[in-house]
Protein backbone atom coordinates (compact mmCIF):
# COMPACT_ATOMS: atom_id res chain seq x y z
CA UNK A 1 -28.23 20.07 0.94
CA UNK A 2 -26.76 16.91 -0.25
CA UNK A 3 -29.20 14.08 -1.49
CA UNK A 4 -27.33 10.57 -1.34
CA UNK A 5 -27.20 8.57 -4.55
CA UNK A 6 -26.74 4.87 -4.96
CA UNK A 7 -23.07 4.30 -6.05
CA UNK A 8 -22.69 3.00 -9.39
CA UNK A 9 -26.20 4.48 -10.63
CA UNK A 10 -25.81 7.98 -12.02
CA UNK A 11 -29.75 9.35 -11.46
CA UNK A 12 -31.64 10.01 -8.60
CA UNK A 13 -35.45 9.16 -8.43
CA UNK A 14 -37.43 10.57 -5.58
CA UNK A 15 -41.15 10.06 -4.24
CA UNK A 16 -42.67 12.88 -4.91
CA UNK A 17 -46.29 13.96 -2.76
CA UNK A 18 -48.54 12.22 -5.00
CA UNK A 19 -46.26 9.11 -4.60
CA UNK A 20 -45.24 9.26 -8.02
CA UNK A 21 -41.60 8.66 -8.98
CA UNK A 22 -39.53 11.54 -10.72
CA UNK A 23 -36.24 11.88 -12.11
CA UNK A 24 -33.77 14.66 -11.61
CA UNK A 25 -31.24 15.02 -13.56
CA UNK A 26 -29.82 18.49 -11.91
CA UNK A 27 -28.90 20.39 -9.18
CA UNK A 28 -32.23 20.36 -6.61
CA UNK A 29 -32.14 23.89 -4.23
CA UNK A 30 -34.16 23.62 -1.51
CA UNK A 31 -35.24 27.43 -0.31
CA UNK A 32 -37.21 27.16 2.23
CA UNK A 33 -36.90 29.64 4.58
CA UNK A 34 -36.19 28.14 7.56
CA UNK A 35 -33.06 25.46 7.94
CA UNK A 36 -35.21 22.68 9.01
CA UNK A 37 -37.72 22.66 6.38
CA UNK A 38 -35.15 22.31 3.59
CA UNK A 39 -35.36 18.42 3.77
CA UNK A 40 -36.46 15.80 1.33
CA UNK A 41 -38.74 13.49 3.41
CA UNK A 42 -40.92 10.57 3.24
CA UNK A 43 -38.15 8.57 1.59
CA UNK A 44 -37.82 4.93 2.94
CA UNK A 45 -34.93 2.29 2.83
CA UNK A 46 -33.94 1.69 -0.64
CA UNK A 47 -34.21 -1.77 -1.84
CA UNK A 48 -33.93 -1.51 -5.83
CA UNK A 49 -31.43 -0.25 -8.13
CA UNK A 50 -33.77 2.41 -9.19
CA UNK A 51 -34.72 4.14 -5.80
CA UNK A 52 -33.40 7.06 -3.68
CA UNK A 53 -30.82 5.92 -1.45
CA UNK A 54 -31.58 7.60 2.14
CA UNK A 55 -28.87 8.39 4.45
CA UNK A 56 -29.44 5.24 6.53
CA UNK A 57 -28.94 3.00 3.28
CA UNK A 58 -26.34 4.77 2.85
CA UNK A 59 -24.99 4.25 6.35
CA UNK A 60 -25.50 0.60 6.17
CA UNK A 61 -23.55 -0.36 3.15
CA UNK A 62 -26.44 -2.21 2.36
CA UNK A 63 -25.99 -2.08 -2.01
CA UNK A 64 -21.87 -2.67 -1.73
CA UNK A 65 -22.02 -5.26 1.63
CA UNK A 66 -21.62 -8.74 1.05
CA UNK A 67 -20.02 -11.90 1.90
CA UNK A 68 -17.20 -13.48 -0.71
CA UNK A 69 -17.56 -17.45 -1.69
CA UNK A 70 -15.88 -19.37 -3.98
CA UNK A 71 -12.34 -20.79 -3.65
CA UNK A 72 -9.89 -19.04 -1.36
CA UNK A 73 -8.08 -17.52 -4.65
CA UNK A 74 -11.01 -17.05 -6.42
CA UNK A 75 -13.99 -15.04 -5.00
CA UNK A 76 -17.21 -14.68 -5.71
CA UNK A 77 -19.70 -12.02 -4.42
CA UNK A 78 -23.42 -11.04 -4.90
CA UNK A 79 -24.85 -7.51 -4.06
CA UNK A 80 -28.91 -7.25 -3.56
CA UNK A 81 -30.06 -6.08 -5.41
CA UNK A 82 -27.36 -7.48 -8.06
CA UNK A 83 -25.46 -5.30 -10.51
CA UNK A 84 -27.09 -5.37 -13.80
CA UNK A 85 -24.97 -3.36 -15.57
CA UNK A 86 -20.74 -2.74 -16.23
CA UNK A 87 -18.89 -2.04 -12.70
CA UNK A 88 -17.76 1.76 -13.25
CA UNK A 89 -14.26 3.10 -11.67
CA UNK A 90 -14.68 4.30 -8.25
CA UNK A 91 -16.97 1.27 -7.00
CA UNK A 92 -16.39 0.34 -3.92
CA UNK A 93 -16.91 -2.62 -2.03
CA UNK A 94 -17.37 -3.98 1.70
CA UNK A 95 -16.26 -7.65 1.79
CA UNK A 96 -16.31 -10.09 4.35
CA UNK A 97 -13.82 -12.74 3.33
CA UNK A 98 -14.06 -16.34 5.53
CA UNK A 99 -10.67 -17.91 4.09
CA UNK A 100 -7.43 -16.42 4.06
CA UNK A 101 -5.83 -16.53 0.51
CA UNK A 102 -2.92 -18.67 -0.74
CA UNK A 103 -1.74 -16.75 -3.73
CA UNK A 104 -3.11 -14.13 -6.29
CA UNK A 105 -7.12 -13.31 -5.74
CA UNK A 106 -9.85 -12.46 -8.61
CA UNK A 107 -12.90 -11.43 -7.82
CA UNK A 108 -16.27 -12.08 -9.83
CA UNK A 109 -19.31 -9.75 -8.65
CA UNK A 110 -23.09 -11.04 -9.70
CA UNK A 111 -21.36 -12.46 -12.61
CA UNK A 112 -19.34 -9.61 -14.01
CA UNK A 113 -15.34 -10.31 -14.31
CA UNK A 114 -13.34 -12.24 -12.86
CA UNK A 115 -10.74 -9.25 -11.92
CA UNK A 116 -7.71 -9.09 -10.44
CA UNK A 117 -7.48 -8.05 -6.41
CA UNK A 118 -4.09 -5.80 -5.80
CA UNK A 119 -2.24 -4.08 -3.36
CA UNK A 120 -1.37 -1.85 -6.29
CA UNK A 121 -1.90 -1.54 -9.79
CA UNK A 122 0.19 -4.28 -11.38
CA UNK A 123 0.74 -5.87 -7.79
CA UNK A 124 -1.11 -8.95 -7.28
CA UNK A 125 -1.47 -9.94 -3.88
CA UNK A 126 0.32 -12.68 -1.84
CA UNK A 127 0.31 -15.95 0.06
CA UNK A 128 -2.36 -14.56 3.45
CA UNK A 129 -1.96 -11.25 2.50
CA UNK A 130 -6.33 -11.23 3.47
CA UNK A 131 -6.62 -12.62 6.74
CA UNK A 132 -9.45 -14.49 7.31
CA UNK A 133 -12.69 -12.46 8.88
CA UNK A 134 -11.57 -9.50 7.17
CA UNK A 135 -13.82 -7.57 6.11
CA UNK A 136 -12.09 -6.18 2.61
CA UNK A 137 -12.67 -2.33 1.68
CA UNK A 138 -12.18 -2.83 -2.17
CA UNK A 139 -11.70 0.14 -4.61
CA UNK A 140 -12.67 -0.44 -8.72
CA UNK A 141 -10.04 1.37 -10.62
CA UNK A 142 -11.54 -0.02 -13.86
CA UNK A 143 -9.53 -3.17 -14.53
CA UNK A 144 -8.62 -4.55 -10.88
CA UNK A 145 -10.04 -4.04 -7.35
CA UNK A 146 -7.72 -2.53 -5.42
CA UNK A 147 -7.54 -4.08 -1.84
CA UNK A 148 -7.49 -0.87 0.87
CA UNK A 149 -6.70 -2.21 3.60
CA UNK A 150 -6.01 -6.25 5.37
CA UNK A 151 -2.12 -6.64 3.91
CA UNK A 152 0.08 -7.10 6.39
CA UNK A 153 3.74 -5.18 5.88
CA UNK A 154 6.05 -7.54 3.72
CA UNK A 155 9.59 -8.18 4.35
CA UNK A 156 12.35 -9.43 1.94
CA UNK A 157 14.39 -11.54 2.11
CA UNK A 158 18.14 -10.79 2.30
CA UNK A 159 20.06 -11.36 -1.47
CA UNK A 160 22.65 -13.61 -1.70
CA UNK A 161 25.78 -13.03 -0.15
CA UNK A 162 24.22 -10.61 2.53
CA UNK A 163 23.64 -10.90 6.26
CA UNK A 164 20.50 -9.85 8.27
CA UNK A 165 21.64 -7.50 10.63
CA UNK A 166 18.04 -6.20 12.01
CA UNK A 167 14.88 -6.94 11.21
CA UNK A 168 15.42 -3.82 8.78
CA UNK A 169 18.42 -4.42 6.71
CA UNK A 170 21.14 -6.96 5.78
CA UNK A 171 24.66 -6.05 4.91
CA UNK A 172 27.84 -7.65 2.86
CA UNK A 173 30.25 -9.28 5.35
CA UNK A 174 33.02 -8.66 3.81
CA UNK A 175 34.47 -5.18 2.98
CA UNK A 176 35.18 -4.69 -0.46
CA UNK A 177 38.39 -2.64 -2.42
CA UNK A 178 38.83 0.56 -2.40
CA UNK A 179 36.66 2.83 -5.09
CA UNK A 180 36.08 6.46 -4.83
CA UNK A 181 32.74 7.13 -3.38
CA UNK A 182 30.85 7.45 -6.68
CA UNK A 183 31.92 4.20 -7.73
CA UNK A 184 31.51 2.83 -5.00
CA UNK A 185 27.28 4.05 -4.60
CA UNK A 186 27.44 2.89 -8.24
CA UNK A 187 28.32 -0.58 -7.40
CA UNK A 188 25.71 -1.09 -4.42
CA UNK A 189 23.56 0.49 -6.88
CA UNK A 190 23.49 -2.15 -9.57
CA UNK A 191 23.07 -4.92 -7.17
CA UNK A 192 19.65 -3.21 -5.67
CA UNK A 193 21.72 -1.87 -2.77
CA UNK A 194 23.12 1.00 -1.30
CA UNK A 195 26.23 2.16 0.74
CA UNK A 196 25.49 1.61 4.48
CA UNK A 197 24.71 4.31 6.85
CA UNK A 198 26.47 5.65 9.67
CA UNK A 199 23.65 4.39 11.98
CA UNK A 200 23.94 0.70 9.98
CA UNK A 201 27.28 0.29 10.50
CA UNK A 202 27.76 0.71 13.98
CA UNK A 203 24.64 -1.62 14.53
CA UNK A 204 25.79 -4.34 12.90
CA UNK A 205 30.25 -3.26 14.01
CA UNK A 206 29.06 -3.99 17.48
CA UNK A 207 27.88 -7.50 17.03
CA UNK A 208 30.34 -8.23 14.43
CA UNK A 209 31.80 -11.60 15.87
CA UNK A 210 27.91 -12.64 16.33
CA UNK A 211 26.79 -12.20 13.18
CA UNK A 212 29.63 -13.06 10.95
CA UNK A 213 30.76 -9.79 9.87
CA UNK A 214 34.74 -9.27 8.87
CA UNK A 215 36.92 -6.29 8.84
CA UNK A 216 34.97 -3.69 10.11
CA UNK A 217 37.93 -2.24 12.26
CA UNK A 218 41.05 -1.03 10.35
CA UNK A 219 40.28 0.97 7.28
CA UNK A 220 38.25 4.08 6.60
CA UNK A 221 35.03 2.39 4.98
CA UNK A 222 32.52 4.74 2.17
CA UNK A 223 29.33 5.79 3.97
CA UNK A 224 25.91 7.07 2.25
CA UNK A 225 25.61 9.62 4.97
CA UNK A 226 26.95 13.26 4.17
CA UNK A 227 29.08 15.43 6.89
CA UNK A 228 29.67 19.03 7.94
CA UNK A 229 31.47 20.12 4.55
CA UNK A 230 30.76 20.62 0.99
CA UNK A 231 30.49 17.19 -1.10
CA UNK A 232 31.67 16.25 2.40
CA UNK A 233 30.79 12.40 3.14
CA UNK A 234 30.90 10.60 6.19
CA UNK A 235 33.61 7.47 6.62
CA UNK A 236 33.72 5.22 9.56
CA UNK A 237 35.37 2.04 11.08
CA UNK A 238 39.35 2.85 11.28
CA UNK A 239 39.79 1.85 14.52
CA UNK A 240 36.69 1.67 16.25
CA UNK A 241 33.40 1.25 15.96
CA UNK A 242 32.04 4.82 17.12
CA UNK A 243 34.93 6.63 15.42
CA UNK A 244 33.75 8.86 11.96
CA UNK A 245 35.55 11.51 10.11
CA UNK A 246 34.96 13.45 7.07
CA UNK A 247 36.29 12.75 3.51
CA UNK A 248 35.84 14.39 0.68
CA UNK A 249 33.57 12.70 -2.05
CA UNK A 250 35.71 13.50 -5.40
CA UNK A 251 38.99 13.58 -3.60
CA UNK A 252 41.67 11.04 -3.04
CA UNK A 253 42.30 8.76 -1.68
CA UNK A 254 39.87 5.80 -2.42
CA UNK A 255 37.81 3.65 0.23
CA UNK A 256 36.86 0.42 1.13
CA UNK A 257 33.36 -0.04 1.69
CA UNK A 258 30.15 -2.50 1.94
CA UNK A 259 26.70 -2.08 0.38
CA UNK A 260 24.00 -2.68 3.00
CA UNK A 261 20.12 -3.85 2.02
CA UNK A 262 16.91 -2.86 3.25
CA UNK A 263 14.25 -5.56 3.97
């Protein structure tokens, strides 16, 4: 059977009949014969650092539970009982948090840190990125606390010189010259773009006079999609908005074509 052990503490101590405390420090195989007897008993709610942690204290949360203070940016938490010791990787944490944050979060727990609270290693977190009420799942990954769950998804913004099409992607108004397809990706590339897709293009061809977008009727125009032929690629735009053909990626002659963003 599995015995539950307090996280962060590494030994388990259990009562034993004579109500003495012992520590095991290995494997424990329970063989009695019949399924129900093979049970550790008599063991009630833990409320030290040094005793057995039952299944219901486990339940409960009760030794990584708390509620942060401190400064919206700057939390503070206390577990009972509180951490003595270094926070080992893998800790994790249940934590109610009353304020919403304006900008990067630390966290210091019974005194130990501050450290960083991340979407991602390296990735500090945001402007209400922790809504307020949450109650934070945090993960230790030895320098930071990792933040689980609470972020809301994050758009950005459109780069200069593009146009929000959809709530999913901007695009370049204006077509640019003509470039064989691999200089063409290669240009969208270095400005943190792409070539548009099919689908892209005739979203944003059909409400072209709305949204301020020139030229995208009269030439072949680059796609990123590719077609029914070897180093085939998809082009689109020469005189309508639904019509596509297939050109070949290293062949003549060269395209026009815009480089489209993703929020």
């Amino acid at each position: 059977m599995n015995l539950f052990i307090r996280p962060l503490f590494a030994l388990l101590v259990v009562a034993s009949p004579a109500a003495a405390q012992i520590q095991v420090d290995r494997p424990v195989s329970l063989t009695a014969l019949e399924d129900s007897a093979r049970r550790v008993t008599g063991l009630s709610d833990a409320t030290g650092a040094d005793e057995a942690l039952n299944a219901r204290s486990a339940a409960l949360g009760r030794f990584r539970t708390s509620t942060v203070g401190g400064t919206p940016d700057a939390w503070t938490a206390g577990l009972v009982p509180a951490l003595t010791d270094t926070l080992p990787a893998g800790s994790e944490l249940l934590l109610r948090i009353p304020q919403s944050n304006t900008g990067a979060v630390s966290l210091t727990i019974d005194g130990l840190g501050p450290f960083p609270v991340e979407e991602a290693p390296g990735d500090p977190l945001d402007s209400a990125d922790v809504p307020a009420g949450l109650v934070a799942r945090l993960l230790f990954d030895g320098t930071a606390f990792q933040l689980v769950n609470g972020r809301p998804a994050r758009t950005r913004s459109c780069p200069s010189g593009f146009v929000a099409v959809t709530e999913q992607f901007c695009m370049e108004p204006d077509e640019r010259d003509t470039l064989d397809f691999r200089d063409a990706a290669l240009v969208c590339g270095a400005l943190g773009a792409r070539l548009c897709s099919w689908g892209e293009f005739y979203a944003a061809c059909v409400r072209a006079t709305q949204l301020g977008l020139h030229d995208m009727i009269g030439n072949w125009e680059w796609t990123n999609n590719s077609a029914n032929a070897d180093m085939g690629v998809r082009v689109v735009g020469f005189s309508s908005c639904t019509i596509a053909a297939t050109a070949g990626a290293l062949d003549p002659p060269a395209r026009n074509f815009r480089c489209c963003f993703r929020h």
